[in-house]
N, C-alpha and C. Protein backbone atom coordinates (compact mmCIF):
# COMPACT_ATOMS: atom_id res chain seq x y z
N UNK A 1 -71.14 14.76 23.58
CA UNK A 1 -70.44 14.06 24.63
C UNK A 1 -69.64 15.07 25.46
N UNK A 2 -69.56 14.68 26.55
CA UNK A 2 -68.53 15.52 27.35
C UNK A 2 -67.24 15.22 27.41
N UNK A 3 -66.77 16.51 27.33
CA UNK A 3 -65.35 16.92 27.10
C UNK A 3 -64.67 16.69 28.64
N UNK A 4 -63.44 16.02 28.48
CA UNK A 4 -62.63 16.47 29.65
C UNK A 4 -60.94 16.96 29.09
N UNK A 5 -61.27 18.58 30.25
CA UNK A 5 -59.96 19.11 28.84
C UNK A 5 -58.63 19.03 29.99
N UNK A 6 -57.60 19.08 29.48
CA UNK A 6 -56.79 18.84 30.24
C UNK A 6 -55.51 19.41 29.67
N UNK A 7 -54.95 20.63 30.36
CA UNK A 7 -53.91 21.45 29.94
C UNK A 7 -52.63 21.12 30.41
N UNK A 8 -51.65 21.03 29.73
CA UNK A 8 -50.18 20.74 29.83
C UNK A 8 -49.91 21.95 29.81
N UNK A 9 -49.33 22.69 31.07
CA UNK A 9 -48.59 24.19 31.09
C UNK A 9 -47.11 23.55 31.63
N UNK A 10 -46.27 24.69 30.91
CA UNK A 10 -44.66 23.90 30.71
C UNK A 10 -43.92 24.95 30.54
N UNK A 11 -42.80 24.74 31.61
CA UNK A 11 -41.20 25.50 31.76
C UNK A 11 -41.19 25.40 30.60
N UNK A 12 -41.08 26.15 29.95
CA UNK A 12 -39.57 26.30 28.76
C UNK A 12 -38.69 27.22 28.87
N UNK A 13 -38.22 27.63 30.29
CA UNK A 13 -37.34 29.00 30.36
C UNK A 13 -35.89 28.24 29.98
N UNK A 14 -35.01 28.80 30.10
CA UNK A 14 -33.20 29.04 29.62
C UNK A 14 -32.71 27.28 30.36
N UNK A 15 -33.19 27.20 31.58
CA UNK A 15 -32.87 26.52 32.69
C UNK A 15 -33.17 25.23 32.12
N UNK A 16 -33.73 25.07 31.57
CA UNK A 16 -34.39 23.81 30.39
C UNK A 16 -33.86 23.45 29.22
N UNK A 17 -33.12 23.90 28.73
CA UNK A 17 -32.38 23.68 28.03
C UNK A 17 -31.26 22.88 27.47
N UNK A 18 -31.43 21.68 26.53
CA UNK A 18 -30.31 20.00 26.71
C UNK A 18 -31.50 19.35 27.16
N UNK A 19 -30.59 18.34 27.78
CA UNK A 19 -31.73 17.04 28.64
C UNK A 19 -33.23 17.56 28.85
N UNK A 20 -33.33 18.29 30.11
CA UNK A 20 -34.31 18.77 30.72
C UNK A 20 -35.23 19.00 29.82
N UNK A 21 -35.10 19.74 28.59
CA UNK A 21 -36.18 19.88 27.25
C UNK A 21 -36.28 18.60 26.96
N UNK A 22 -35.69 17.53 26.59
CA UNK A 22 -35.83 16.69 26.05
C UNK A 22 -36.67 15.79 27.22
N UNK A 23 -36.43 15.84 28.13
CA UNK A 23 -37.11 15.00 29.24
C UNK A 23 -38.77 15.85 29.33
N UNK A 24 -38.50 16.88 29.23
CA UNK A 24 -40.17 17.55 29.09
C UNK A 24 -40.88 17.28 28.12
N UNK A 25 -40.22 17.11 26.90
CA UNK A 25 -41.12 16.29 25.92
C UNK A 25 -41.14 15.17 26.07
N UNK A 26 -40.60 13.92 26.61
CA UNK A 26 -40.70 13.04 26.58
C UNK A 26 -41.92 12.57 27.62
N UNK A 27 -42.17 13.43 29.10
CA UNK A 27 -43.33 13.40 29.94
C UNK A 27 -44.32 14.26 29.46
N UNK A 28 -44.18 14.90 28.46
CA UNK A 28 -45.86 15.07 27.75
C UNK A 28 -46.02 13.86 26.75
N UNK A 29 -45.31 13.49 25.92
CA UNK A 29 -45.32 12.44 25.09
C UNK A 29 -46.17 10.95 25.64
N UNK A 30 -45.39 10.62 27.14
CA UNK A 30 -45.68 10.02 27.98
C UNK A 30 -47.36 9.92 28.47
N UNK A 31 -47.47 10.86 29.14
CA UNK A 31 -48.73 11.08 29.25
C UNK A 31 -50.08 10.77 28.46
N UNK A 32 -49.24 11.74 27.44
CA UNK A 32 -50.42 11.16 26.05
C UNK A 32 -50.61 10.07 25.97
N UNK A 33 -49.71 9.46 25.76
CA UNK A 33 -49.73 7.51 25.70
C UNK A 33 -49.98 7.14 26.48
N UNK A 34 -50.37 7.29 27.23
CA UNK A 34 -51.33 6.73 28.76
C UNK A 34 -52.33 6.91 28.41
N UNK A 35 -52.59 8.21 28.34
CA UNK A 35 -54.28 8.77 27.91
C UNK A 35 -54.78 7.77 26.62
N UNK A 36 -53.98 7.51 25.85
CA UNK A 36 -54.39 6.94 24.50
C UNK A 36 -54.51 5.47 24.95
N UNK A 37 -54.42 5.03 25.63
CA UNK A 37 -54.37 3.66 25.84
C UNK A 37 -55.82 3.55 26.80
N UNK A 38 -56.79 4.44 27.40
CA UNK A 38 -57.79 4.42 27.91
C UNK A 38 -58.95 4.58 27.04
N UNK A 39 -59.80 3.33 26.59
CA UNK A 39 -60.98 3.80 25.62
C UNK A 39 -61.87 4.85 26.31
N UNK A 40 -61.83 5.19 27.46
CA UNK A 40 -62.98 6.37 27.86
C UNK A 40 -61.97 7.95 27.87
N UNK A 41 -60.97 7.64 28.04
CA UNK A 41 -60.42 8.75 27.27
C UNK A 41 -59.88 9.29 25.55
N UNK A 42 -59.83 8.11 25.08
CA UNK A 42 -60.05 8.75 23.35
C UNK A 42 -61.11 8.99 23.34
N UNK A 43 -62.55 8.98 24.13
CA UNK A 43 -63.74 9.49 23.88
C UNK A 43 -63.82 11.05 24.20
N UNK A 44 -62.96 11.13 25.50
CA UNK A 44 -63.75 12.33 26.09
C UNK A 44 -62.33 13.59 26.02
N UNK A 45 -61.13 13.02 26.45
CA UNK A 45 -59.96 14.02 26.41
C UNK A 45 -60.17 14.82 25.36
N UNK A 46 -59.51 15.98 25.48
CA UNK A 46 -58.81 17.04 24.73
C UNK A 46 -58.20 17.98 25.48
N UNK A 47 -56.84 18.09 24.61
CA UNK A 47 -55.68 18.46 25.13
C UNK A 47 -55.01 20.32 24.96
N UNK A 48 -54.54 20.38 25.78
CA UNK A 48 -53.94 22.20 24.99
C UNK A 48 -52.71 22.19 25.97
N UNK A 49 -51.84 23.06 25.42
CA UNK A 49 -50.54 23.06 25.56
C UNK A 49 -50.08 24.76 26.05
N UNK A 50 -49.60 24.99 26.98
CA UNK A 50 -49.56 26.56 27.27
C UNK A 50 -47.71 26.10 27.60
N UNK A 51 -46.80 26.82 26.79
CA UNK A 51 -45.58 26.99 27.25
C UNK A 51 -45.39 28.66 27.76
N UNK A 52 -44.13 28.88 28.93
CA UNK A 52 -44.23 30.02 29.44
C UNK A 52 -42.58 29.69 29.86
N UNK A 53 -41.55 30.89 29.53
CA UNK A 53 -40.26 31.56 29.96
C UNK A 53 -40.67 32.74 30.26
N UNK A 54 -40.03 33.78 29.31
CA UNK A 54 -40.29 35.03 29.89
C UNK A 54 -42.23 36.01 29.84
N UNK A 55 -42.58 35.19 29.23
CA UNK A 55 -43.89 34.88 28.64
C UNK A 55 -44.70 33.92 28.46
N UNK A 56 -46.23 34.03 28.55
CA UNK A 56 -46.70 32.84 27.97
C UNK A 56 -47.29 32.75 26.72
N UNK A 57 -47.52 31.57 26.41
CA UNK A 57 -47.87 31.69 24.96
C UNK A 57 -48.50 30.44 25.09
N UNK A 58 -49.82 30.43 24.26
CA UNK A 58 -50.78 29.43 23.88
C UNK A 58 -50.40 28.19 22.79
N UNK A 59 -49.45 27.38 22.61
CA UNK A 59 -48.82 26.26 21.88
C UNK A 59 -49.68 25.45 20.86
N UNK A 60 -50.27 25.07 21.43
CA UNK A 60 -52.01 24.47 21.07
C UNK A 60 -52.82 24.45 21.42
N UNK A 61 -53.83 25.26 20.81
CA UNK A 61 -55.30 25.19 21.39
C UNK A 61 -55.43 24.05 21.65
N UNK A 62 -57.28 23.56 22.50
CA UNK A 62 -57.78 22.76 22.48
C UNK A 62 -58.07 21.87 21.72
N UNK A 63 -57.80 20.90 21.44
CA UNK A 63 -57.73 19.67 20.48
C UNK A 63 -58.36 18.39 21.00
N UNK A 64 -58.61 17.61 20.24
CA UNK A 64 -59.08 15.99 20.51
C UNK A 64 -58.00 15.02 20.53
N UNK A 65 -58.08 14.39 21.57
CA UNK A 65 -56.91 13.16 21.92
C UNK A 65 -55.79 12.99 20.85
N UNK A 66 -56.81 12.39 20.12
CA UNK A 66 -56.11 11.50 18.88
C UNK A 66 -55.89 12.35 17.74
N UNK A 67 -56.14 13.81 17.94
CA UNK A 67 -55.75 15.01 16.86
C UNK A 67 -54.45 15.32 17.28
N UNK A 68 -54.19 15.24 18.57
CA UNK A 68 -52.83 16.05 19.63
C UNK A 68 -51.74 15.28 19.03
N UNK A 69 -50.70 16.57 18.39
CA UNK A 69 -49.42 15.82 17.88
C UNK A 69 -48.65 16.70 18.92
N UNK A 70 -47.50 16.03 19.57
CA UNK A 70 -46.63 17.02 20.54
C UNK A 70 -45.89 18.24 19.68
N UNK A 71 -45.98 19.54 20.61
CA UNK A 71 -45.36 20.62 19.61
C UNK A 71 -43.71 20.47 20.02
N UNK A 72 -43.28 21.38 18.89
CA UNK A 72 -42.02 21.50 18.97
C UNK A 72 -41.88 22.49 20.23
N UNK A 73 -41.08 22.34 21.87
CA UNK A 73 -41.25 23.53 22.60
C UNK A 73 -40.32 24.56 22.28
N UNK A 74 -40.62 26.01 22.39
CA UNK A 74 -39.37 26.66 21.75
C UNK A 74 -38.90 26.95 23.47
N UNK A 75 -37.54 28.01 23.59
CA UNK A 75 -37.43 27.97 24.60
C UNK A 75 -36.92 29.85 24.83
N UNK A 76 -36.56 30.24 25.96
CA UNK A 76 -36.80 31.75 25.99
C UNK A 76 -36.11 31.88 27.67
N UNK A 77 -35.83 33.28 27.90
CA UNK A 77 -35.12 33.30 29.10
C UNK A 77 -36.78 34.05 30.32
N UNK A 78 -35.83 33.61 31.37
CA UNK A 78 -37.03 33.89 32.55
C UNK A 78 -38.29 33.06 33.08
N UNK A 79 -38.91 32.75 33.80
CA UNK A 79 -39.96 31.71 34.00
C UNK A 79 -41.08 32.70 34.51
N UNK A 80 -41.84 32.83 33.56
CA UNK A 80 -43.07 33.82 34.22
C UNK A 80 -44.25 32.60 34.55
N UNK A 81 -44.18 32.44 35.66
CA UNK A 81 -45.32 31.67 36.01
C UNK A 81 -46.61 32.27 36.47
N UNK A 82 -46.72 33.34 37.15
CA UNK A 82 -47.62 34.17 36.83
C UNK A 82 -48.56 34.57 35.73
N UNK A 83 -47.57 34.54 34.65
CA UNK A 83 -48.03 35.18 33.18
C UNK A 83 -48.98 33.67 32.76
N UNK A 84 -48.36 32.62 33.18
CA UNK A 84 -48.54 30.88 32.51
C UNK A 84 -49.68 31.02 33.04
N UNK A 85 -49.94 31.29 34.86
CA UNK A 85 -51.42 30.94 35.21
C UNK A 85 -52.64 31.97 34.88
N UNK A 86 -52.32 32.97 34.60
CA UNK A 86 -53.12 34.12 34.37
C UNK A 86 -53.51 33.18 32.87
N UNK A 87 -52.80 33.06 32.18
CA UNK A 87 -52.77 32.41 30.20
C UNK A 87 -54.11 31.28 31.02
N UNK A 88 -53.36 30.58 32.01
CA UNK A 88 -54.29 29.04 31.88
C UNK A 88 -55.79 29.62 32.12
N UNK A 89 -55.94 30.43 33.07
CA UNK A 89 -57.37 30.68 33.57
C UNK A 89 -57.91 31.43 32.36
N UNK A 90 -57.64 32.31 32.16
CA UNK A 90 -58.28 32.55 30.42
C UNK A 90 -58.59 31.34 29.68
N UNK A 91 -57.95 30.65 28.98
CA UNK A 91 -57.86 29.19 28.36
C UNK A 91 -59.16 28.84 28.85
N UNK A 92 -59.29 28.41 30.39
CA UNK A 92 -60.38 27.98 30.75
C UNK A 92 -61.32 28.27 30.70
N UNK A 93 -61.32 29.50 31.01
CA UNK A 93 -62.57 30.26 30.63
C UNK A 93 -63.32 30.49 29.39
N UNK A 94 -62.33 30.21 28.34
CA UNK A 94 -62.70 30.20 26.44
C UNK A 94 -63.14 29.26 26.63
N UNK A 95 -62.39 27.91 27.04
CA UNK A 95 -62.43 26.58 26.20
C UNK A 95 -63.61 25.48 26.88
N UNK A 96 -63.90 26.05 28.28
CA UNK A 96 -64.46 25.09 29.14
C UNK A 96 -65.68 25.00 29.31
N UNK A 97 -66.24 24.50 28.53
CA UNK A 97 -68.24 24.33 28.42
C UNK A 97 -68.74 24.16 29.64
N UNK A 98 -69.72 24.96 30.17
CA UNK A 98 -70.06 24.85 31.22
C UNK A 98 -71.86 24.47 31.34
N UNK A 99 -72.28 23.85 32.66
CA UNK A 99 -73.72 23.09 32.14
C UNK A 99 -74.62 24.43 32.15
N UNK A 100 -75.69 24.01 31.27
CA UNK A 100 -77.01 25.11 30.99
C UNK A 100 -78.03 23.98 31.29
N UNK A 101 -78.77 24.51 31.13
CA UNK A 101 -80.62 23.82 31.39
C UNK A 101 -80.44 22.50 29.94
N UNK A 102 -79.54 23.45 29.10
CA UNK A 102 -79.63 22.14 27.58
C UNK A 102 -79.04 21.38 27.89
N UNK A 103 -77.81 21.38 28.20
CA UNK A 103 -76.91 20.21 27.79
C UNK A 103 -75.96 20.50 29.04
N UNK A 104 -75.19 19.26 29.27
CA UNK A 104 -74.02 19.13 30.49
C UNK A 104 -72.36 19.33 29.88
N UNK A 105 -72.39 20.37 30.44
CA UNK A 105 -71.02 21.23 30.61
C UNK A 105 -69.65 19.64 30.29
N UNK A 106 -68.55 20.31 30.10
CA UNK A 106 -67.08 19.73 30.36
C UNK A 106 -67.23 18.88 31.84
N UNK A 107 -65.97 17.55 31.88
CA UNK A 107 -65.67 17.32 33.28
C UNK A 107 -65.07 18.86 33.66
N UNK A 108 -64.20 18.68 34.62
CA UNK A 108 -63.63 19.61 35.86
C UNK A 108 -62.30 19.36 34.92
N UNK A 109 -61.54 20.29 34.45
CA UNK A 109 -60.50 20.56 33.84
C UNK A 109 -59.16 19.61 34.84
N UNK A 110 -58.13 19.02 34.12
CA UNK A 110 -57.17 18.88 34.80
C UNK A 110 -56.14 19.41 34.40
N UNK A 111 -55.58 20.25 34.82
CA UNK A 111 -53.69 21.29 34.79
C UNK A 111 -52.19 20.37 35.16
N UNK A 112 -51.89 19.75 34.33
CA UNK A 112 -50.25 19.11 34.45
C UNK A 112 -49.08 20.22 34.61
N UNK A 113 -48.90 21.37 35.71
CA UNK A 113 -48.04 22.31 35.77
C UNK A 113 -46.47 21.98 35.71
N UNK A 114 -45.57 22.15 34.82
CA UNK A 114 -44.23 21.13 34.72
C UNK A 114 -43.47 21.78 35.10
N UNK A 115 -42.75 21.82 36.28
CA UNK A 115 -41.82 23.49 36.28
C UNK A 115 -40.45 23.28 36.92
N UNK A 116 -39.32 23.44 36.86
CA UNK A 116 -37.88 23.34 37.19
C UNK A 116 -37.29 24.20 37.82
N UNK A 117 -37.91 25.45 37.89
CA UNK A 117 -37.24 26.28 38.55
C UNK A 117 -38.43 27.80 39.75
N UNK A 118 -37.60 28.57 39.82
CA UNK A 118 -38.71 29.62 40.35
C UNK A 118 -38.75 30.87 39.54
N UNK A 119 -40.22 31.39 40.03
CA UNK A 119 -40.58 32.22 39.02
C UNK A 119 -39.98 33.70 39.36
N UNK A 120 -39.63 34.45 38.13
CA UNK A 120 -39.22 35.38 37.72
C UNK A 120 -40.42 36.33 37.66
N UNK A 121 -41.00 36.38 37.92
CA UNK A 121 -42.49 37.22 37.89
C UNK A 121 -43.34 37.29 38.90
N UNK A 122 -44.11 37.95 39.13
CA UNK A 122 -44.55 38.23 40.44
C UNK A 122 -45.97 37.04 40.07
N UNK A 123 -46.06 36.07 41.48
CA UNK A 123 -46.89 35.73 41.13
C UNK A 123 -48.15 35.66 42.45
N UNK A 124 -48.18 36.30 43.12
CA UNK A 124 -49.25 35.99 44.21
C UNK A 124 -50.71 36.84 44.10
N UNK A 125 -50.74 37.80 42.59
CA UNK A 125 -52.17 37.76 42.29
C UNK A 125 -52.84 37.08 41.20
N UNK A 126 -51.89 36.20 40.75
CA UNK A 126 -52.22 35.23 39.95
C UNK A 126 -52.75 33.72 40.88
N UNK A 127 -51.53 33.87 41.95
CA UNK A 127 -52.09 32.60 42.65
C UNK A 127 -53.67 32.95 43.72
N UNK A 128 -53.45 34.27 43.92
CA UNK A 128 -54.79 34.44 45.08
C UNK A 128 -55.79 34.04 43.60
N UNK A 129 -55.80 34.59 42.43
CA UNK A 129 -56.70 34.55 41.49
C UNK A 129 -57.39 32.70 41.35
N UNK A 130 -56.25 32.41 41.58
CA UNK A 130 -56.43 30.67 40.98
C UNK A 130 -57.23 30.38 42.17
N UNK A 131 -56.88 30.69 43.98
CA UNK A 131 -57.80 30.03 44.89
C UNK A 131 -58.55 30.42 44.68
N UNK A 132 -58.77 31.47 44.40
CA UNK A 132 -60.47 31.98 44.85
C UNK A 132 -61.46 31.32 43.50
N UNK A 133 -60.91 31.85 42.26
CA UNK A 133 -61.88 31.34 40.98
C UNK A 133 -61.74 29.98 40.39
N UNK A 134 -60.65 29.33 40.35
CA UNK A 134 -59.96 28.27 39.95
C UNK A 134 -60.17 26.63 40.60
N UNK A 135 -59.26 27.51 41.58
CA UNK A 135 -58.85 26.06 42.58
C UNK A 135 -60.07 24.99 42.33
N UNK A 136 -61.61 25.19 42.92
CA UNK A 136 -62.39 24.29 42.76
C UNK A 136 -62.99 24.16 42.19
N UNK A 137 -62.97 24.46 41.10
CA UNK A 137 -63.31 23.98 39.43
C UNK A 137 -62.10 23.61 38.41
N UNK A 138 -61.03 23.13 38.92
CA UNK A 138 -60.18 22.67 37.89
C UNK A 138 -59.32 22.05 38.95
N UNK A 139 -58.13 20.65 38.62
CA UNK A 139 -57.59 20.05 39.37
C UNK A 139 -55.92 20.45 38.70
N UNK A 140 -55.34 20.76 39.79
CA UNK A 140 -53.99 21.40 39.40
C UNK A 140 -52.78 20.12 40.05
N UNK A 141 -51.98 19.69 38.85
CA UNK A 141 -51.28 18.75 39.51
C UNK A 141 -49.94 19.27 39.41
N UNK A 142 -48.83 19.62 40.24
CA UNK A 142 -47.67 20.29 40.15
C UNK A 142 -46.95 19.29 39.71
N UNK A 143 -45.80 19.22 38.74
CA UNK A 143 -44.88 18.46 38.83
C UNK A 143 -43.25 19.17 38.89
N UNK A 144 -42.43 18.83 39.57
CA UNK A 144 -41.27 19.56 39.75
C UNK A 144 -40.15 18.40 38.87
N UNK A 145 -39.29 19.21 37.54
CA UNK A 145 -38.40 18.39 37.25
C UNK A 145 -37.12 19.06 37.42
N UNK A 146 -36.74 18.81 38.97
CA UNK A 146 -35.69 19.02 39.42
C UNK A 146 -35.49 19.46 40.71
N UNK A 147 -34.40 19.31 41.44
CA UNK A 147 -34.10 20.10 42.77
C UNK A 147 -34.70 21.57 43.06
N UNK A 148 -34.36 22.61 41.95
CA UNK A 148 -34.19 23.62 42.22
C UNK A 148 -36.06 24.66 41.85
N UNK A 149 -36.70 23.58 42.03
CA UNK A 149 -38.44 23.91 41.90
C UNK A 149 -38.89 25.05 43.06
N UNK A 150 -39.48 25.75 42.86
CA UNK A 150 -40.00 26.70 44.62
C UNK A 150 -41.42 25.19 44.72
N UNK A 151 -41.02 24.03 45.52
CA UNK A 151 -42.51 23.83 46.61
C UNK A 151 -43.10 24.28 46.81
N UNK A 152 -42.95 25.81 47.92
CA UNK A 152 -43.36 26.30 49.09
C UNK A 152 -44.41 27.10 47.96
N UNK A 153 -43.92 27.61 46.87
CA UNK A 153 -44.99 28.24 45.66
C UNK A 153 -45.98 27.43 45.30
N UNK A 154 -45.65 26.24 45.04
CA UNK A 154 -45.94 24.90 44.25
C UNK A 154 -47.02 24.55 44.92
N UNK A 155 -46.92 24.64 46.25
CA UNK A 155 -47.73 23.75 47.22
C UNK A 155 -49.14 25.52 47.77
N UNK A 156 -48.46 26.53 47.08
CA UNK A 156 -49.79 27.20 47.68
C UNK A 156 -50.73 27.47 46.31
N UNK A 157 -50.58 26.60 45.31
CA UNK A 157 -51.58 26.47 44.23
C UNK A 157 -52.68 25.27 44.48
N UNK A 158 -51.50 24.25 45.02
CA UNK A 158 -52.04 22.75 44.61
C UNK A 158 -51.50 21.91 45.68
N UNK A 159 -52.38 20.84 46.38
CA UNK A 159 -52.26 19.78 47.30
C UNK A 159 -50.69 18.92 46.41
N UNK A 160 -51.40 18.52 45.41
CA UNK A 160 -50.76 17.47 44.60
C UNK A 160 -49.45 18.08 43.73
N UNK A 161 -48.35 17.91 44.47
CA UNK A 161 -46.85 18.55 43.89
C UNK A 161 -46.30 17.32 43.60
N UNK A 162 -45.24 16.53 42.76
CA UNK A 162 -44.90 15.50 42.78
C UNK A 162 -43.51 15.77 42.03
N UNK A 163 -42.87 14.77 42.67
CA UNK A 163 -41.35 15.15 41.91
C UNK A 163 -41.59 14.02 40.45
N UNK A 164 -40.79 14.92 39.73
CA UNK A 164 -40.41 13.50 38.39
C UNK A 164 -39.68 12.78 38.67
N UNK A 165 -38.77 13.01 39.85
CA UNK A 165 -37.72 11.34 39.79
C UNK A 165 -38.61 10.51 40.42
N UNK A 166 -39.74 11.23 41.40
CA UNK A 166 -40.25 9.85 42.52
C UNK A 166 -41.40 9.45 41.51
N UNK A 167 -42.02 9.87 40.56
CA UNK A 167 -43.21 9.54 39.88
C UNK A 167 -43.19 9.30 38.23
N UNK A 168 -43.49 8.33 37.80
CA UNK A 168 -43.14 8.14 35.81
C UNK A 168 -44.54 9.13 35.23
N UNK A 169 -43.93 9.23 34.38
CA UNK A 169 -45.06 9.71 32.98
C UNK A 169 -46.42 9.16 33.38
N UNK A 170 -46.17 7.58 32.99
CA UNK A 170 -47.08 6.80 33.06
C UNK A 170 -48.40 7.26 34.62
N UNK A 171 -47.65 7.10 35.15
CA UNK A 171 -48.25 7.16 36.95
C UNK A 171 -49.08 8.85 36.81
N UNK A 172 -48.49 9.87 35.95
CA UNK A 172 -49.04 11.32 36.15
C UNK A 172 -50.30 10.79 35.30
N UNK A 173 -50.24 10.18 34.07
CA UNK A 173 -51.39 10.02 33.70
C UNK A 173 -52.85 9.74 34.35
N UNK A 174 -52.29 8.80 35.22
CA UNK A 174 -53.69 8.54 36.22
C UNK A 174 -54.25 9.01 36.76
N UNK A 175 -53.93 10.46 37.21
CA UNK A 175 -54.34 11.37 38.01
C UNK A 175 -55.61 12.11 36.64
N UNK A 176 -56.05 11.89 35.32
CA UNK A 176 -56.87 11.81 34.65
C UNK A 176 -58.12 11.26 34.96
């Protein structure tokens, strides 16, 4: 059966720290439970988790819906978002079955990017990297939890930027 994989990449820099962590787990938590409530997605989802502060780091591999338990996020100073998208496009590139003459490849990957602040890392050959190889083979949905998000960054990855106060958990799910 075909896979549709769908990566949760997530602030966990300093700035996140109190509420804001707790509200980031609670909109991956969220999500999931959306996803779980769709019988064509306990068929086909699987999930992976990329957290990134001063670094990124791979949280959970690729997993099946109903295998995905939320991780504990740890948290760390700096927001390398650069480092997060460089991590995701690798990821993709391991994890994402692609079609042969045998058998039919993964859907088109979807990216839940969660981010609160701006990046500490250089990121515009990570982002030229994402238009050129990325962009139209995977769907990148920005979400900003908070005022102090870079847009103007946000918006040269991805059409679809959305604030968390104007949009629920529930509602990001659909974009699945």
């Amino acid at each position: 059966m075909r896979r549709l994989p769908i990566y949760l990449v997530l602030d966990v820099s300093e700035s996140m720290a109190g509420d804001p962590l707790a509200e980031l787990g609670h909109t991956m938590e969220s999500i999931v439970d959306s996803l779980r409530q769709d019988p064509h997605a306990l068929e086909s989802v699987h999930l992976s988790v990329i957290a990134f502060a001063g670094k990124a780091q791979l949280i959970v591999p690729m997993v099946e819906l109903m295998t995905f338990y939320p991780p504990r996020l740890p948290l760390g100073g700096g927001t390398a978002l650069g480092a997060a998208l460089d991590e995701l496009m690798t990821r993709i590139e391991v994890d994402v079955k692609k079609t042969t003459a045998d058998q039919r490849g993964d859907w088109e990957p979807i990216v839940y990017l969660l981010t609160d602040g701006r990046p500490t890392d250089n990121t515009d050959h990570a982002i030229a990297r994402w238009q050129r190889h990325f962009a139209s083979r995977a769907h990148l949905i920005a979400v900003t939890l908070g005022p102090a998000a870079d847009l103007a960054l946000l918006k040269r990855l991805t059409d679809d930027v959305v604030a968390m106060e104007t949009a629920s958990a529930e509602a990001l799910g659909r974009f699945a």
